[in-house]
Every structure is written in structure tokens, then in C-alpha cells.
Protein backbone atom coordinates (compact mmCIF):
# COMPACT_ATOMS: atom_id res chain seq x y z
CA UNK A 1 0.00 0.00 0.00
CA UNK A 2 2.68 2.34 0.74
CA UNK A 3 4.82 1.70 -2.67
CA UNK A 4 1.37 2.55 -4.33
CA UNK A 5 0.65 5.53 -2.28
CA UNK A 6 4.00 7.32 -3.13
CA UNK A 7 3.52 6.38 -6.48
CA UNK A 8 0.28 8.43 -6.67
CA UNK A 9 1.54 11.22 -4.73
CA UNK A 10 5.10 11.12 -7.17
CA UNK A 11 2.67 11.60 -10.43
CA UNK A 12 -0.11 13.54 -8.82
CA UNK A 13 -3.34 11.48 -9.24
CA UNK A 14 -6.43 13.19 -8.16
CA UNK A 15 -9.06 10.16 -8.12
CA UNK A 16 -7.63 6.80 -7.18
CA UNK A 17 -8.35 5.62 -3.53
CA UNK A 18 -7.02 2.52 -3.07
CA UNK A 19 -8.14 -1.22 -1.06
CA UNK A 20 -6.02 -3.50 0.34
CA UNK A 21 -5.25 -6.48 -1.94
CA UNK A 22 -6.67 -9.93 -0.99
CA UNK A 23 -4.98 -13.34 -1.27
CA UNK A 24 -6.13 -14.12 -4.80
CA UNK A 25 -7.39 -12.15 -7.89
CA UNK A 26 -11.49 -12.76 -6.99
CA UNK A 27 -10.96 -11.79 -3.25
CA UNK A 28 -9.06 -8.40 -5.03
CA UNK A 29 -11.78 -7.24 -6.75
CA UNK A 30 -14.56 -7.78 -4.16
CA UNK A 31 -12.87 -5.38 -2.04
CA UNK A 32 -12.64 -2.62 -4.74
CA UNK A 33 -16.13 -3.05 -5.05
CA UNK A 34 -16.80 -3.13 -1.78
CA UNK A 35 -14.39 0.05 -1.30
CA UNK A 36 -17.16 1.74 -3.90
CA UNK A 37 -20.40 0.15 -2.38
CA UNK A 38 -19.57 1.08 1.52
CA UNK A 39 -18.41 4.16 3.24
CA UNK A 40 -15.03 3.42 3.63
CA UNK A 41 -12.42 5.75 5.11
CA UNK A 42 -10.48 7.72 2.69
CA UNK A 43 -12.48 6.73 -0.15
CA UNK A 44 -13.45 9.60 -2.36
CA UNK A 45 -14.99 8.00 -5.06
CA UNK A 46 -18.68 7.29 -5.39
CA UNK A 47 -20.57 4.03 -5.81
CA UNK A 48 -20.93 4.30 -10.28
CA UNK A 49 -23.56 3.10 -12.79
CA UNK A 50 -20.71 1.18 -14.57
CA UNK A 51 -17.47 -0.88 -12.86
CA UNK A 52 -14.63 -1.19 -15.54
CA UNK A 53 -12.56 -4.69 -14.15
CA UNK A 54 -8.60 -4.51 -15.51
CA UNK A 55 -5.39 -5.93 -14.98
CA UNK A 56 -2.36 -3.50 -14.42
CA UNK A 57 -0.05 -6.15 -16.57
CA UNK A 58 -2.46 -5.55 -19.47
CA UNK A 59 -0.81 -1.72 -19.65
CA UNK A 60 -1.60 -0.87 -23.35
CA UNK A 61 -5.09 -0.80 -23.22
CA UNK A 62 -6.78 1.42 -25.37
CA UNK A 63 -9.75 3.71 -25.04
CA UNK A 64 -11.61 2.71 -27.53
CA UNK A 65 -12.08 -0.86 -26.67
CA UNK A 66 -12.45 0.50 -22.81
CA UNK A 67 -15.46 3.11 -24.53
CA UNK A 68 -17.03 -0.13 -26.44
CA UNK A 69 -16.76 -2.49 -23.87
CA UNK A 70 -18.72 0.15 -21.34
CA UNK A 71 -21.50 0.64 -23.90
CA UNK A 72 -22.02 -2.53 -24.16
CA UNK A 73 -22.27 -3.53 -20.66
CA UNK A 74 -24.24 -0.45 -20.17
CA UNK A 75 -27.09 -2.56 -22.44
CA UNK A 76 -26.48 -5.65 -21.84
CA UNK A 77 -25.04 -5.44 -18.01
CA UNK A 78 -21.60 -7.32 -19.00
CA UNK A 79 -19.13 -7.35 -21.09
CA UNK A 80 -15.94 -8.39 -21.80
CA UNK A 81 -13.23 -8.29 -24.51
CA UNK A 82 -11.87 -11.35 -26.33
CA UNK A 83 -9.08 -12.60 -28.54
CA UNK A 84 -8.61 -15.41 -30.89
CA UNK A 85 -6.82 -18.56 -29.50
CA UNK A 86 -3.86 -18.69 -30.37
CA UNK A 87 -2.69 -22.11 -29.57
CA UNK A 88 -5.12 -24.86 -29.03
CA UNK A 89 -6.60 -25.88 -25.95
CA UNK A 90 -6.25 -29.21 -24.63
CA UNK A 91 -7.77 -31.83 -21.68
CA UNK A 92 -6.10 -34.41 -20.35
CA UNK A 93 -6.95 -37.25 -18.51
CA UNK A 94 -5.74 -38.48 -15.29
CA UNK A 95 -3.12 -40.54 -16.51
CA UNK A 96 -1.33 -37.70 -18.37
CA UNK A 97 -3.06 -38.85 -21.91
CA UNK A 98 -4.98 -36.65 -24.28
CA UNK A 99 -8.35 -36.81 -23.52
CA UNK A 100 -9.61 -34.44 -26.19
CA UNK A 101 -8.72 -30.83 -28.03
CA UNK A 102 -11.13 -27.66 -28.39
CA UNK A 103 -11.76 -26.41 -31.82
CA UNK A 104 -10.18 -23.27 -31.85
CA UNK A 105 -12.69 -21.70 -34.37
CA UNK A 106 -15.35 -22.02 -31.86
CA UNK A 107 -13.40 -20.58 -28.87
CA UNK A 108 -12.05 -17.84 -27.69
CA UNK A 109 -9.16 -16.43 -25.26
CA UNK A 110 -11.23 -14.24 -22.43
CA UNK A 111 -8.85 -10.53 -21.93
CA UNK A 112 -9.59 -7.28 -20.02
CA UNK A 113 -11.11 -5.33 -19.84
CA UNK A 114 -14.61 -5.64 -18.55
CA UNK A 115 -17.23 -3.87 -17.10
CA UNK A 116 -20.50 -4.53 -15.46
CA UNK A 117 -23.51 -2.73 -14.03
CA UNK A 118 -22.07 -1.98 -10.70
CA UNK A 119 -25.12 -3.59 -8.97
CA UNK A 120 -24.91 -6.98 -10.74
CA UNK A 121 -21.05 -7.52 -10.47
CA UNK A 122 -21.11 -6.53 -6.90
CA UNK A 123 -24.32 -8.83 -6.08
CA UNK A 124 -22.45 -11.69 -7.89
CA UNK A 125 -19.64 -11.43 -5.65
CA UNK A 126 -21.66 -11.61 -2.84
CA UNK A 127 -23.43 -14.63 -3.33
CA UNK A 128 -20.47 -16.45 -4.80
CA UNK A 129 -19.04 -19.15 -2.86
CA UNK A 130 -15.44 -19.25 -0.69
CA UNK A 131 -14.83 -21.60 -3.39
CA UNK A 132 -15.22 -19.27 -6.35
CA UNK A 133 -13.22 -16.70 -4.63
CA UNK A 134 -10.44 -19.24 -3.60
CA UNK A 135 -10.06 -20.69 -7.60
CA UNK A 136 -12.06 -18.51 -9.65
CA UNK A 137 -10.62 -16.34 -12.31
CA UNK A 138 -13.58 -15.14 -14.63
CA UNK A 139 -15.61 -12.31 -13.53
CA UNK A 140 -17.56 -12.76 -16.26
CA UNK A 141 -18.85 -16.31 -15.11
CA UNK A 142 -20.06 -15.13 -11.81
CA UNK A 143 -22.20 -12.50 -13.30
CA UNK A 144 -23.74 -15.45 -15.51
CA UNK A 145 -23.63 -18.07 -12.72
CA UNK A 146 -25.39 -15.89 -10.00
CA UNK A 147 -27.15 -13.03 -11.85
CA UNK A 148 -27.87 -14.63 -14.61
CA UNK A 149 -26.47 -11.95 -17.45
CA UNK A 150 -24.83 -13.49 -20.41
CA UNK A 151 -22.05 -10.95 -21.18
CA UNK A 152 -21.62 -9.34 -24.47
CA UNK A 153 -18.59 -10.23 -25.61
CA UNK A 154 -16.43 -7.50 -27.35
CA UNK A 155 -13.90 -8.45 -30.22
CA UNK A 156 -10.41 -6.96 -28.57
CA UNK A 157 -7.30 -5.57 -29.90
CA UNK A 158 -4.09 -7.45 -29.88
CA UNK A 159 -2.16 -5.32 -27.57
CA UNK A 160 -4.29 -6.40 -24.49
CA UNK A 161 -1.59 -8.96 -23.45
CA UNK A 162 -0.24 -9.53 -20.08
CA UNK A 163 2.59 -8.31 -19.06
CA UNK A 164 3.48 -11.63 -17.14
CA UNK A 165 7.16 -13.25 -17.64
CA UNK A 166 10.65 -11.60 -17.83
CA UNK A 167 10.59 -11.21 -21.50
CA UNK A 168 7.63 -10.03 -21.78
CA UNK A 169 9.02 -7.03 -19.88
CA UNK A 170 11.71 -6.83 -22.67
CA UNK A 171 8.91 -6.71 -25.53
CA UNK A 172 6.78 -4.24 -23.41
CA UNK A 173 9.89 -1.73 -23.26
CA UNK A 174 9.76 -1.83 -27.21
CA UNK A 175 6.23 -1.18 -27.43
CA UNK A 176 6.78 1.96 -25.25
CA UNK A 177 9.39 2.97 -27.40
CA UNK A 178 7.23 2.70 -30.38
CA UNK A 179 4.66 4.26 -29.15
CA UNK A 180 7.03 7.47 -28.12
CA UNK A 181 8.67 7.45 -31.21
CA UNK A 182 4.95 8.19 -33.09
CA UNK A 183 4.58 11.28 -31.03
CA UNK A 184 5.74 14.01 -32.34
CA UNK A 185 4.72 18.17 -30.78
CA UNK A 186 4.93 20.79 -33.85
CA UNK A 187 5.49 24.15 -33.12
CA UNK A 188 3.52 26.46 -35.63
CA UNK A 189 1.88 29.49 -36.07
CA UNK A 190 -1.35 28.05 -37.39
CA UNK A 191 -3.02 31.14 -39.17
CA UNK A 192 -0.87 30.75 -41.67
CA UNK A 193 -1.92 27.72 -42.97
CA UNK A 194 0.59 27.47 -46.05
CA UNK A 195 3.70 27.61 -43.59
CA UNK A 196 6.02 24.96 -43.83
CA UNK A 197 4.97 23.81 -40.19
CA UNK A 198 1.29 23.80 -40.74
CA UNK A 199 2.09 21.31 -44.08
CA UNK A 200 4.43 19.04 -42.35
CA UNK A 201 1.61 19.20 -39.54
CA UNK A 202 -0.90 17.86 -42.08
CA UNK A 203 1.59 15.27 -43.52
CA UNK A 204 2.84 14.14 -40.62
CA UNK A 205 -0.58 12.88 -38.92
CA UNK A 206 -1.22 10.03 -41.72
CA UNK A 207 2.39 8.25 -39.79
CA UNK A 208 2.38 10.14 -36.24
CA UNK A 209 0.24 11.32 -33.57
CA UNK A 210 0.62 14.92 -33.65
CA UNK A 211 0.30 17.78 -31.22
CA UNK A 212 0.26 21.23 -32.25
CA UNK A 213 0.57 24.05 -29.88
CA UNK A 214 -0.25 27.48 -30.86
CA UNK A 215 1.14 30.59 -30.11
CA UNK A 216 -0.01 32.98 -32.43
CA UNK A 217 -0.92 35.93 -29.93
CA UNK A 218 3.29 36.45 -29.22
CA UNK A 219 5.66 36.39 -31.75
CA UNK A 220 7.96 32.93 -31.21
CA UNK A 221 10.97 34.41 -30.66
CA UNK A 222 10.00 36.41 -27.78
CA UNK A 223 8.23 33.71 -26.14
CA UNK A 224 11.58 31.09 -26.47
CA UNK A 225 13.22 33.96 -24.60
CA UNK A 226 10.98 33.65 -21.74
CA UNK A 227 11.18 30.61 -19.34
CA UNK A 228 7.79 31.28 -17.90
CA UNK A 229 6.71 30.36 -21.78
CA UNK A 230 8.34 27.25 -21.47
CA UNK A 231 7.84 26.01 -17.93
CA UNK A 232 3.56 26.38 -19.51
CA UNK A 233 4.33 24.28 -22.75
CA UNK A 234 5.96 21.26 -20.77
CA UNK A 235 3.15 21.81 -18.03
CA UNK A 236 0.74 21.33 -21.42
CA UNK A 237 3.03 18.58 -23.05
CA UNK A 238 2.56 16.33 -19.87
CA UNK A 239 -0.91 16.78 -19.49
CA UNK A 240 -1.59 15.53 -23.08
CA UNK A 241 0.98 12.65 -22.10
CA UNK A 242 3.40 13.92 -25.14
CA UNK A 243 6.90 13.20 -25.07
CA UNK A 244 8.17 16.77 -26.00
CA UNK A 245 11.16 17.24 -28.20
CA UNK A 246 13.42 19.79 -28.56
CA UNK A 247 12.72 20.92 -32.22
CA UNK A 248 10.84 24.13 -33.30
CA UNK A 249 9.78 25.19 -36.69
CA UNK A 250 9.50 28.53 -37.15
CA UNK A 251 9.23 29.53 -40.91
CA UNK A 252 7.07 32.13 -42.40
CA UNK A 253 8.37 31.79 -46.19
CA UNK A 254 5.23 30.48 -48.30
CA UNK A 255 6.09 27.48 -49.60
CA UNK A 256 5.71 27.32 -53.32
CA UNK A 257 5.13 24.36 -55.62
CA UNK A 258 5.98 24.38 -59.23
């Protein structure tokens, strides 16, 4: 608890209040919800209409499949996402034989994340069994098993893996450096919109995500002179989550194509 709290207090999170961890992944998540059902001390956060259910070693979720996967719970109660199997899924018997294979055409891998009406996750986990909380792993089966809601099932993306061995650590570093290397902050005055900056803007956002600030009320090279200036653009960088590089355009030549 305390490696988490000076983590939020390092970055400056507003609106996480957090429960204490049980001893397996079910027993977890029935006291978050019980940390947004109940009073409890220190808790800010109010009891919602809709409970998103994640894992932190799934870090590259996206919001769009976080915005369809709430939609459709908020129709159908639950949902979850899903993945193809990749490798196929086996039973065997007692004796350490095959017993028989899944087709993997008709099944699917169950990811995160998922979200529920807040009242039917949080009555499912309180008339599961010690059993379900001791073994269990899908959240989705105790809505169906005790509240009787078939979950919509949401076709995922493939970058809701787990973080879960010591390579995997290796290939999430990569990903983060992809993803850092596609963000890109352009420096323009955007009223001109035949500047070289405002074109490379526009050709730029068909390979990168870019983020243009504007500064069009002070001339740029009395605002570079001023650290207050600059102190406010990083301030802005970080709360768009850009990585912020040292490069400025500043050209006012029209650009002219023969």
C-alpha cells in the first residue's frame, strides 16, 4: 500500500483511492467493489452506474475498446473483450493422456477489460461461494452463474496482453518505445496555414500522432526567450501525455510548388 501511495503522490493522481489487496485475484476485486459500495475511510470516489474490471499487466489498453466495452455492458449489463486462441486448448486425462482438443474456431481467449452494471457484479460477488473466490478467475462467469447476465462479448485488440514473464518485460519496453517514437509536438503558427509547419503538420498525422501548440498571440521568438513560456508548454506537453522534443519550426516563407 505504501509503494502505491508514493507512487500516486510522485505523479499527482487526483481520483484513485485505493483497497487492500486480498490473497487471490477474486478476493481483489470484491474489495474494490466493496471500497465503492460502503463508506469506507479515505475513499473519495462514489458508488458508479458502470465498474470497468482490468489488470495492471495488461498496460496498453486502449480507449476505444475500454469506450465499447462500457457501452455494451451499459445494455447488456456485462461485457468483456476477447481474442482469438492462439494455440489450441487441450484436456487431459488423469493418466497424463490426451483426452480431447477444443476447436479453436469455436473458442475464444477471455482478456480485459470488462465492465459490469455496478449492482450486478457486486451482487455476484456476494453470493459467490469461498470456493469461487479461492479458484475462480472469470468475472464474467459469476455475473452469468449468480445473476444470470450473459455478457456481451467484445472483439479486442491485440495489444491487451499480459505483461506476465521476464521477457515479456523486454517486448513491453519496445512497445513503449514505439509508441514514443509516433509522437511528435509541432510548433507552428497556425493562421498561416501554407507555412512549412502547418504542411508538415498535415503530412505528418497520416504516420504520427501529432500535437500542435499554438502561439499565435506572441511572436515565437519572444516567447523562447521567456522561461515562464516554457515552464507552460511542458506543463501542457505532460498533461496531453506527449513526449516533448526539442525541435521548433518557425518559418514564415510560403512554400511554393511548381
Amino acid at each position: 500500500m505504501e509503494a502505491m501511495r508514493s507512487i500516486i503522490q510522485r505523479y499527482g493522481h487526483k481520483r484513485i483511492s485505493l483497497a487492500e489487496a486480498g490473497a487471490t485475484r477474486h478476493r481483489s476485486i470484491f474489495n474494490g467493489l466493496k471500497a465503492l459500495a460502503e463508506d469506507q475511510p479515505g475513499c473519495e470516489l462514489t458508488r458508479p452506474e458502470v465498474v470497468i474490471i482490468h489488470d495492471a499487466v495488461r498496460p496498453f489498453v486502449e480507449e476505444d475498446i475500454l469506450l465499447r466495452v462500457v457501452l455494451a455492458a451499459k445494455e447488456h449489463g456485462a461485457a468483456g473483450a476477447i481474442r482469438p486462441l492462439v494455440s489450441t486448448v487441450v484436456s487431459p486425462s488423469a493418466d497424463g493422456h490426451l483426452d480431447h482438443s477444443l476447436d479453436r474456431a469455436k473458442h475464444r481467449a477471455s482478456e480485459m477489460p470488462q465492465a459490469f452494471h455496478f449492482d450486478v457484479i457486486y451482487e455476484a460477488y456476494q453470493k459467490c461461494s469461498d470456493f469461487d473466490l479461492e479458484f475462480g478467475t472469470e468475472c464474467l462467469q459469476l455475473a452469468l452463474k449468480y445473476c444470470h447476465r450473459k455478457a456481451k462479448l467484445v472483439e479486442g485488440t491485440p495489444d491487451l496482453w499480459k505483461v506476465t514473464y521476464k521477457q515479456d518485460l523486454c517486448a513491453a519496453e519496445a512497445m513503449i518505445k514505439e509508441k514514443i517514437s509516433q509522437e511528435i509536438c509541432v510548433v507552428v503558427n497556425t493562421k498561416d496555414e501554407e507555412s512549412v509547419g502547418h504542411l508538415l503538420e498535415e503530412v505528418l498525422r497520416n504516420e504520427l500522432n501529432v500535437h500542435c501548440f499554438d502561439f499565435t498571440v506572441v511572436p515565437l521568438a519572444q516567447k523562447m526567450e521567456n522561461l515562464v513560456w516554457i515552464r507552460e508548454l511542458a506543463k501542457e506537453a505532460k498533461g496531453r501525455n506527449v513526449l516533448l522534443s526539442g525541435v521548433l519550426l518557425n518559418h514564415s516563407q510560403k512554400l511554393v510548388v511548381d
